[in-house]
Structures are given as C-alpha cells and as structure tokens.
PDB file of N, CA and C in Angstrom:
ATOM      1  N   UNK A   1     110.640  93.136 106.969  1.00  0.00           N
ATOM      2  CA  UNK A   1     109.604  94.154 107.070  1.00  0.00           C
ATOM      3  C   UNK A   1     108.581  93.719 108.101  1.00  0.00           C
ATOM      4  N   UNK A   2     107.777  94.481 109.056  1.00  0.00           N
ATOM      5  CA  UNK A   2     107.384  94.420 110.001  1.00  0.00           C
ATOM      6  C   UNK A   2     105.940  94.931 109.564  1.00  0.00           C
ATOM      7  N   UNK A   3     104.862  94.108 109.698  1.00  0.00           N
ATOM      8  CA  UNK A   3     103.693  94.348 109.702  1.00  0.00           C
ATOM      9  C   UNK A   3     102.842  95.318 110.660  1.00  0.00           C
ATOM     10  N   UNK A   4     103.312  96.601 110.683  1.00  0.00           N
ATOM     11  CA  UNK A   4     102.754  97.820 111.176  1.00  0.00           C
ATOM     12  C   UNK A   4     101.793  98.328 110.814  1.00  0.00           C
ATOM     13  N   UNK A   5     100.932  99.043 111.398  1.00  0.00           N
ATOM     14  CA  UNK A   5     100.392  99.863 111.520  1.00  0.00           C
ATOM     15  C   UNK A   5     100.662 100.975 110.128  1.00  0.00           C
ATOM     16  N   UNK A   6     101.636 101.548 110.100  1.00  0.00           N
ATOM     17  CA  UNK A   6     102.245 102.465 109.515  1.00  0.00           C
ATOM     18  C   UNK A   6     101.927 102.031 107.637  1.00  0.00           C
ATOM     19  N   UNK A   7     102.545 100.484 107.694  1.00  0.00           N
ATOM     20  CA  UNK A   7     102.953  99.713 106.768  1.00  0.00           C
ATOM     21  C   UNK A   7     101.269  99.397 106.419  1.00  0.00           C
ATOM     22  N   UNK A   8     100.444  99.138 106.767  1.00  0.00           N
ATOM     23  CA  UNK A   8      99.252  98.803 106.628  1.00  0.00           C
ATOM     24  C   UNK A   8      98.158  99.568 106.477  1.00  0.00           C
ATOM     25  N   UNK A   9      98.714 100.560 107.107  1.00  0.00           N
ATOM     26  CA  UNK A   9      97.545 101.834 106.990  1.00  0.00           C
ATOM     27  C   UNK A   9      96.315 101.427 107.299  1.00  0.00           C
ATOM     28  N   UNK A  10      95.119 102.190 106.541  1.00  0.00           N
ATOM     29  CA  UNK A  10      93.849 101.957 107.489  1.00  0.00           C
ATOM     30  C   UNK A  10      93.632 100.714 106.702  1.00  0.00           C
ATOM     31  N   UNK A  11      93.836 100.239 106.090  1.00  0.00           N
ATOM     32  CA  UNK A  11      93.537  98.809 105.217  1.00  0.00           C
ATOM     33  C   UNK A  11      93.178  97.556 106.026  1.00  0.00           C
ATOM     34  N   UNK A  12      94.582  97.392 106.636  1.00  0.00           N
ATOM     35  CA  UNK A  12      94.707  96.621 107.668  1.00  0.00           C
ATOM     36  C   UNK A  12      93.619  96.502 109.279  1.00  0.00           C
ATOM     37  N   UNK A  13      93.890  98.106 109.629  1.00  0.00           N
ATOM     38  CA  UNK A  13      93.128  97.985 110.946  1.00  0.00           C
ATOM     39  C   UNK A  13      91.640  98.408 110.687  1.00  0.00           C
ATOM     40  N   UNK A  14      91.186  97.511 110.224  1.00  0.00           N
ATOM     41  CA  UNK A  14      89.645  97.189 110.652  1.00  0.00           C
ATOM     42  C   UNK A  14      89.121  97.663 109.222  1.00  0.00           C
ATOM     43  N   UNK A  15      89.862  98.096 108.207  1.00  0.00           N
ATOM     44  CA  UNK A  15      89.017  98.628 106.967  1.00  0.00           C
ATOM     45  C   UNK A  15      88.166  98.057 106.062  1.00  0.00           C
ATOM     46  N   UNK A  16      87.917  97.101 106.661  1.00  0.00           N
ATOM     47  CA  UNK A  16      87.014  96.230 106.222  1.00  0.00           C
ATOM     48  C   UNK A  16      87.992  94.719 104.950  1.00  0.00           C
ATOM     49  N   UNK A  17      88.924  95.259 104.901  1.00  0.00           N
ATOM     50  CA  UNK A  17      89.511  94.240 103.594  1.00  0.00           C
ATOM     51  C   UNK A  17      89.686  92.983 103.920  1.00  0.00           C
ATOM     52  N   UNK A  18      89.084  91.598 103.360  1.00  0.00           N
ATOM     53  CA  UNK A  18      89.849  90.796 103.702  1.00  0.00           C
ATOM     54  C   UNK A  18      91.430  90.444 103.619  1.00  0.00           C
ATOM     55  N   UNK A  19      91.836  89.894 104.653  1.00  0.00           N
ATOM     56  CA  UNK A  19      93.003  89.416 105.065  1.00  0.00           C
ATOM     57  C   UNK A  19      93.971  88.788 103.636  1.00  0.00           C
ATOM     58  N   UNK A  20      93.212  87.734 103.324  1.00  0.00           N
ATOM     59  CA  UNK A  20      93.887  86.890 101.581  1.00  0.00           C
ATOM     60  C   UNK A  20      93.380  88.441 100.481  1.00  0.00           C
ATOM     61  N   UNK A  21      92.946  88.884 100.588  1.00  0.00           N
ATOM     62  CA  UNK A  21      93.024  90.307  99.776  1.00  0.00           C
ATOM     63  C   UNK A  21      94.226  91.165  99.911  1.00  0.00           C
ATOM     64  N   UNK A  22      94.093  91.576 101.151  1.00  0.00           N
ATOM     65  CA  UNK A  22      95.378  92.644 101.536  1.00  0.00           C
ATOM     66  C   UNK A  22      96.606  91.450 101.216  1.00  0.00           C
ATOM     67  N   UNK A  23      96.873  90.591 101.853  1.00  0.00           N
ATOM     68  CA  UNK A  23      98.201  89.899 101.627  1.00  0.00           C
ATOM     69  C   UNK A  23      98.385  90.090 100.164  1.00  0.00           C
ATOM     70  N   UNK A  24      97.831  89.437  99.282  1.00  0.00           N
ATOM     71  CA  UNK A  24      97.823  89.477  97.753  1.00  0.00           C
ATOM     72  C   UNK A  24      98.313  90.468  97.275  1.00  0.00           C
ATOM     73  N   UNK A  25      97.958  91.545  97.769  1.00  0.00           N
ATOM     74  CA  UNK A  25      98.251  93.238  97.350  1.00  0.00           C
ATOM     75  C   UNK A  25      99.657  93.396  97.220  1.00  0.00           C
ATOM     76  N   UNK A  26      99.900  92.815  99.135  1.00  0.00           N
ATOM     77  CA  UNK A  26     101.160  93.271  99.148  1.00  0.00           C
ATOM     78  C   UNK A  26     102.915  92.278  98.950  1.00  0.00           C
ATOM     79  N   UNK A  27     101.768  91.115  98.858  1.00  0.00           N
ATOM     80  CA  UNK A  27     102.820  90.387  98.050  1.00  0.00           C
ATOM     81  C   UNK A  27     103.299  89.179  99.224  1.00  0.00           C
ATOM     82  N   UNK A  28     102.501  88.834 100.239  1.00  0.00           N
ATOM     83  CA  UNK A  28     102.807  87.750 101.066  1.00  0.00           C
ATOM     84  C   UNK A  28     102.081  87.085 101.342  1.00  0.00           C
ATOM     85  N   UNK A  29     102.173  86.277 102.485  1.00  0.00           N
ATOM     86  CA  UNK A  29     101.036  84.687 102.590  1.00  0.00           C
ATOM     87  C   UNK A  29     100.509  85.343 103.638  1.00  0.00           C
ATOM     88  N   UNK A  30      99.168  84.647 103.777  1.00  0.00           N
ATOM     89  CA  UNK A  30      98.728  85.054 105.001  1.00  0.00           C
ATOM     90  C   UNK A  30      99.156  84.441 106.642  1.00  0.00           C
ATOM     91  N   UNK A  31     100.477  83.917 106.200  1.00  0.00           N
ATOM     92  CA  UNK A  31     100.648  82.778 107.539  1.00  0.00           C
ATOM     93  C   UNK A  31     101.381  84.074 107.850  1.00  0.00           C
ATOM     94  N   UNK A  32     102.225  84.812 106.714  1.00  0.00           N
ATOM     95  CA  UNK A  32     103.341  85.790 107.602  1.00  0.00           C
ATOM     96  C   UNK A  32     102.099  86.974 107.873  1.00  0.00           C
ATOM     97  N   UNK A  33     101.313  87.057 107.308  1.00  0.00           N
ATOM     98  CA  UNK A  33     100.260  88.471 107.947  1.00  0.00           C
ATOM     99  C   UNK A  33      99.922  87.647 109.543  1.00  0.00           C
ATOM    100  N   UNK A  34      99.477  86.683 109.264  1.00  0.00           N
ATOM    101  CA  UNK A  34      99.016  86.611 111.000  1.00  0.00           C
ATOM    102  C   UNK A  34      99.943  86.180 112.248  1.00  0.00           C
ATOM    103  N   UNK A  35     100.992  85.836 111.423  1.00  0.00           N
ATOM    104  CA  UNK A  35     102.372  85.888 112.283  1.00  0.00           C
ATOM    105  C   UNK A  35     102.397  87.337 112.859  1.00  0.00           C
ATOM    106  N   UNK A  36     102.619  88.234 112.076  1.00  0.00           N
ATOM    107  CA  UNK A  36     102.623  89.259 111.794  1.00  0.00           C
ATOM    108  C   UNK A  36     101.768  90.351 113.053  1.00  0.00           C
ATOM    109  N   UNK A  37     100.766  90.103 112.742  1.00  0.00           N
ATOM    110  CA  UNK A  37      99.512  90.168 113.325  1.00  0.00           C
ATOM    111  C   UNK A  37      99.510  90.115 115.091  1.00  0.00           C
ATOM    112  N   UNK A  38      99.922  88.846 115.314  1.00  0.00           N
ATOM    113  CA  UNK A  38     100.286  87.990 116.559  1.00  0.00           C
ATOM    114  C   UNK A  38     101.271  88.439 117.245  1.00  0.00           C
ATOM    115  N   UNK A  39     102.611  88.747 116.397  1.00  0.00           N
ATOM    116  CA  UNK A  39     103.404  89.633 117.096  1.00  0.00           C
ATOM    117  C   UNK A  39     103.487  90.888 117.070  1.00  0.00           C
ATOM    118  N   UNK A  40     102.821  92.017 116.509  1.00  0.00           N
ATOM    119  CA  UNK A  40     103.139  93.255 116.385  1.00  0.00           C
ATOM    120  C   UNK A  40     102.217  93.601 116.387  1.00  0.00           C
ATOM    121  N   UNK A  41     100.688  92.904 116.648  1.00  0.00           N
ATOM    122  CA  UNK A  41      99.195  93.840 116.327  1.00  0.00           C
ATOM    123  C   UNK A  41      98.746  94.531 117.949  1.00  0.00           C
ATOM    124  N   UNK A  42      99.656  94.266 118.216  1.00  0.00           N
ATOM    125  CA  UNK A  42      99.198  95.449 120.110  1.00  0.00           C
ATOM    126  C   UNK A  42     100.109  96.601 120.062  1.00  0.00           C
ATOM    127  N   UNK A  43     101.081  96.462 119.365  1.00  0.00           N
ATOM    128  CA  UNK A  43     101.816  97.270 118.997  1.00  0.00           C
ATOM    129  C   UNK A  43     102.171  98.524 118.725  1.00  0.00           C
ATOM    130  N   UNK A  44     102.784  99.588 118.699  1.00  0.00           N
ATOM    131  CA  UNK A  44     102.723 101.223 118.337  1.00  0.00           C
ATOM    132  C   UNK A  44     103.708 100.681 117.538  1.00  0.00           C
ATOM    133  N   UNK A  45     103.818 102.013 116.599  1.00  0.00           N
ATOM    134  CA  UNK A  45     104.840 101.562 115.365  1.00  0.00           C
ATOM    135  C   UNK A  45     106.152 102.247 116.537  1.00  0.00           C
ATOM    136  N   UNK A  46     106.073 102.941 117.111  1.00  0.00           N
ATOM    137  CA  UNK A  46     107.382 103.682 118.039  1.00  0.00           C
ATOM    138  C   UNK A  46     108.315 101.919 118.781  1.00  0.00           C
ATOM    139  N   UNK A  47     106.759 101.217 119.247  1.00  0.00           N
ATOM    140  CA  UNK A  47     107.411 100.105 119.954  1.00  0.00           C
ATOM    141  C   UNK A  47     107.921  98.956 118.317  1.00  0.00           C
ATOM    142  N   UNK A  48     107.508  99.049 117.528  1.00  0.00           N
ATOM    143  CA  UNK A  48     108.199  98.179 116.629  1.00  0.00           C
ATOM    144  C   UNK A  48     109.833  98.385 116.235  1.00  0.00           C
ATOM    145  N   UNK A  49     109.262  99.631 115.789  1.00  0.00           N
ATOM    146  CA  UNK A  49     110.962 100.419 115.632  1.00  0.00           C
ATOM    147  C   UNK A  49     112.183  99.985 116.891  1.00  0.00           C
ATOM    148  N   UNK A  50     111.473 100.398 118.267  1.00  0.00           N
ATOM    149  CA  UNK A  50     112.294  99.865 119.334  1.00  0.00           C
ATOM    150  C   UNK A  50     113.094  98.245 119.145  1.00  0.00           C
ATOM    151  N   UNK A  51     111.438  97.321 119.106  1.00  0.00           N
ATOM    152  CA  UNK A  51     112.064  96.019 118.944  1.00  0.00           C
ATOM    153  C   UNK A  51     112.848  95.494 117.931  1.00  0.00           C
ATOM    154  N   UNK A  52     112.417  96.627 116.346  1.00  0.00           N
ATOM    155  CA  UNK A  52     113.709  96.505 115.138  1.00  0.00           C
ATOM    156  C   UNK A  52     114.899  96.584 115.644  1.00  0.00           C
ATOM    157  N   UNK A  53     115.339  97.293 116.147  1.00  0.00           N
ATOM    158  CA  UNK A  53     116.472  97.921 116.453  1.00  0.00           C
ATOM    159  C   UNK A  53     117.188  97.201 117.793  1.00  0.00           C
ATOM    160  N   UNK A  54     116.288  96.453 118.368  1.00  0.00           N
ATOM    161  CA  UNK A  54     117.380  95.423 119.594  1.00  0.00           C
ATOM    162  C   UNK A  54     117.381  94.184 118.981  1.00  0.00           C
ATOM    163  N   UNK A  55     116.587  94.120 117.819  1.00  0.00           N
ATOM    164  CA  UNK A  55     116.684  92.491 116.895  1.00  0.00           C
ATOM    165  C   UNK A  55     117.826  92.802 116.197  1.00  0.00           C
ATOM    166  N   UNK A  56     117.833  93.791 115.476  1.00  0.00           N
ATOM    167  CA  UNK A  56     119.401  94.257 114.625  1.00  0.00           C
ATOM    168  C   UNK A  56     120.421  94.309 115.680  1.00  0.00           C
ATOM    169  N   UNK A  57     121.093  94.974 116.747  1.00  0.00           N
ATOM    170  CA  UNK A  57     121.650  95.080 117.725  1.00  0.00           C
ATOM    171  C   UNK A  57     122.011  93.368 118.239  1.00  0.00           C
ATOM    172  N   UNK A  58     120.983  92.656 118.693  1.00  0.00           N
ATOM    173  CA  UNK A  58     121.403  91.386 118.866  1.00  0.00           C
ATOM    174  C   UNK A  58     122.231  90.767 117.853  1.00  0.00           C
ATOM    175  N   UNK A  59     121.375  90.894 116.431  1.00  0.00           N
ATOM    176  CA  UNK A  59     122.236  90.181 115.102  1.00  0.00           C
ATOM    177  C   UNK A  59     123.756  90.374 115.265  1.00  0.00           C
ATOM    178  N   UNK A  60     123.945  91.838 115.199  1.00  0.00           N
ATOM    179  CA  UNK A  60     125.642  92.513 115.365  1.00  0.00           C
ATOM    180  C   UNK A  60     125.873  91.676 116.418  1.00  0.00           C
ATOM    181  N   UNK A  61     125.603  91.478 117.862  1.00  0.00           N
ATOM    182  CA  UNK A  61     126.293  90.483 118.729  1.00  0.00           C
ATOM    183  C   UNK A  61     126.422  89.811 118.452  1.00  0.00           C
ATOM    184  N   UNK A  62     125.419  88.372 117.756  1.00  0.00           N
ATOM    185  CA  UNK A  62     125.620  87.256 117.376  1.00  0.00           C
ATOM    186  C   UNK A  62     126.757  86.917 116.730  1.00  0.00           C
ATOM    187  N   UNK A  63     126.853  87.825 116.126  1.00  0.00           N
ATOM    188  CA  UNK A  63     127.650  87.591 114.830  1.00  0.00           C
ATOM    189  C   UNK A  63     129.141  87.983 115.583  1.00  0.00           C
ATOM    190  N   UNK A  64     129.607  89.296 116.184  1.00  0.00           N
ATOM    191  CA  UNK A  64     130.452  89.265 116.780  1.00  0.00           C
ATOM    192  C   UNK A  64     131.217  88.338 117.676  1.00  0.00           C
ATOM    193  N   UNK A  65     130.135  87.791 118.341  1.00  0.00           N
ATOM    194  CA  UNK A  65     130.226  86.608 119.259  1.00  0.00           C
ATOM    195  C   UNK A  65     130.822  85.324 118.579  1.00  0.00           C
ATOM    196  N   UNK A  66     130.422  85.299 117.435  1.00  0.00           N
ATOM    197  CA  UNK A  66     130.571  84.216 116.677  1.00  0.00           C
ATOM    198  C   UNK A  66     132.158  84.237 116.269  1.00  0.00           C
ATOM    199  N   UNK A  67     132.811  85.585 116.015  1.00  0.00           N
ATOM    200  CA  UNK A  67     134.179  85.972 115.037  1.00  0.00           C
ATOM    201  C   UNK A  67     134.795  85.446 116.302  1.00  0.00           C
ATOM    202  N   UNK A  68     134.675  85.604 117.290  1.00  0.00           N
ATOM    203  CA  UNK A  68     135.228  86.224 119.047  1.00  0.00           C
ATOM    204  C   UNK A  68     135.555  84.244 118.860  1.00  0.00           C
ATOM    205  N   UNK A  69     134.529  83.713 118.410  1.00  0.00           N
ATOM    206  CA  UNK A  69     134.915  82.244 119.211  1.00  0.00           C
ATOM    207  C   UNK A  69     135.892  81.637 118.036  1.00  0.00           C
ATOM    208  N   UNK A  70     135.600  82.031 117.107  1.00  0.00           N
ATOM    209  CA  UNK A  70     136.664  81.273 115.946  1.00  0.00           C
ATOM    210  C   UNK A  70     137.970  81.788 115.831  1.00  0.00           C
ATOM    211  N   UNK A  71     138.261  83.306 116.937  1.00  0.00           N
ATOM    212  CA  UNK A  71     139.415  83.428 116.629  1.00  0.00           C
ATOM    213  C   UNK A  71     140.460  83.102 117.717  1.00  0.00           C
ATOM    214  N   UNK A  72     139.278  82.365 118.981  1.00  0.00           N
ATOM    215  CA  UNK A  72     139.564  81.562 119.970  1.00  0.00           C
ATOM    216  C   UNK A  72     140.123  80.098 119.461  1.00  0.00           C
ATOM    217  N   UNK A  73     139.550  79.785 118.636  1.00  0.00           N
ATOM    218  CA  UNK A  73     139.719  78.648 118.675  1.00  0.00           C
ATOM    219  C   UNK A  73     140.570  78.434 117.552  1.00  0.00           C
ATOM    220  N   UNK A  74     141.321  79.182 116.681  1.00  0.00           N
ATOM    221  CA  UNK A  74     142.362  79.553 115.803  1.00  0.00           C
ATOM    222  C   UNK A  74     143.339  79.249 117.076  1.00  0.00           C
ATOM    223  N   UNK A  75     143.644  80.236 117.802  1.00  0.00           N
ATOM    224  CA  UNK A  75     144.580  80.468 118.676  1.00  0.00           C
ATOM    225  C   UNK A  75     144.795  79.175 119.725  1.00  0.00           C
ATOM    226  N   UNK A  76     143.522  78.824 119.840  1.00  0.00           N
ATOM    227  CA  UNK A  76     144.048  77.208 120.819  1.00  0.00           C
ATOM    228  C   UNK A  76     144.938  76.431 120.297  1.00  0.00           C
ATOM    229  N   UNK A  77     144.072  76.434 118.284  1.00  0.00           N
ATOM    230  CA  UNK A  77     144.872  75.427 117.869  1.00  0.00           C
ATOM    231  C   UNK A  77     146.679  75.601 117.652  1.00  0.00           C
ATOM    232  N   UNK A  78     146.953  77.078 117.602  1.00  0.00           N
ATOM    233  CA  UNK A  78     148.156  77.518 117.169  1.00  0.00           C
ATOM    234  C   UNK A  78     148.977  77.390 119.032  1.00  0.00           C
ATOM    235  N   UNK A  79     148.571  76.985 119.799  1.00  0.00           N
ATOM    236  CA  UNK A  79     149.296  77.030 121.008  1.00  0.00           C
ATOM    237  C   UNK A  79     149.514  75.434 121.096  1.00  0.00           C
ATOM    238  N   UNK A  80     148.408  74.514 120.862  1.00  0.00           N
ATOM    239  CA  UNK A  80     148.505  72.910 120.520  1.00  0.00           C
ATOM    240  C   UNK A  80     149.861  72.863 119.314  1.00  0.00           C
ATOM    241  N   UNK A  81     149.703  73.139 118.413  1.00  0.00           N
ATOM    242  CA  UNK A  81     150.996  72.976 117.751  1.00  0.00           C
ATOM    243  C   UNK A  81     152.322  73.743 118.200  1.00  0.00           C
ATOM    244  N   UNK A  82     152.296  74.458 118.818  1.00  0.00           N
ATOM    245  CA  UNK A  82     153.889  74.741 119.305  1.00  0.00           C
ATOM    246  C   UNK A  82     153.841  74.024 120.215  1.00  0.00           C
ATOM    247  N   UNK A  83     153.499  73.643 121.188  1.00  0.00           N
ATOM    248  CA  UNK A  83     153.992  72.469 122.520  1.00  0.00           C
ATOM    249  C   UNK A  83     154.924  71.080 121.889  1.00  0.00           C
TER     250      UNK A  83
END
C-alpha cells in the first residue's frame, strides 16, 4: 500500500494531525509513513498508480526472467549428460 494522498486524505496533508497519531490509526510505524512520505509526497495519486503498475510489471519480469534462467540451466545440464 502506497502512502497517497487518496489513502490519507486531508489528515495527512497538512490537517494538522500528528504524524505518531495518524500512523497509530492506520496501523504502521512511522519509519514506513516517512519512507512513505519521501517517496510519494510530491506525488499525484495518477503518478503513484503509474509507478504501481511498472513496480508490478517489473516483478512479472523478474520473476519470468528468473523461470527463463532455470530452464536454461536444466537444459545445459541435460546436454552435459548426454555427451
């Protein structure tokens, strides 16, 4: 979950609440609110969504990438044993 705007409502931007207040509320530390904060507080929720969605997109590569090399390296080993 991505510390938005959206997600925070007016609470967050400037509503006066402290920070260890709001976290408490919503159930996290304040290291991930100002993580949080740090990366997504210049933010539009349109541009979060964007960067959700090429972080998910990468994951699927990773992970693809990952099947791609083990079924490389299945196949090396099955060409080493027939020689």
């Amino acid at each position: 979950m991505y510390g938005r705007a959206d997600y925070w409502g007016a609470e967050g931007a400037g509503g006066g609440v402290k920070a260890a207040d709001l976290c408490r509320k919503h159930g996290i530390s304040e290291a991930t609110f100002y993580n949080w904060k740090a990366k997504y507080g210049g933010m539009e929720v349109s541009e979060t969504k964007r960067l959700k969605a090429l972080e998910d997109e990468n994951a699927k590569l990773k992970k693809l990438l990952a099947e791609q090399m083990l079924d490389v390296a299945a196949l090396r080993e099955l060409l080493v044993k027939k020689r």
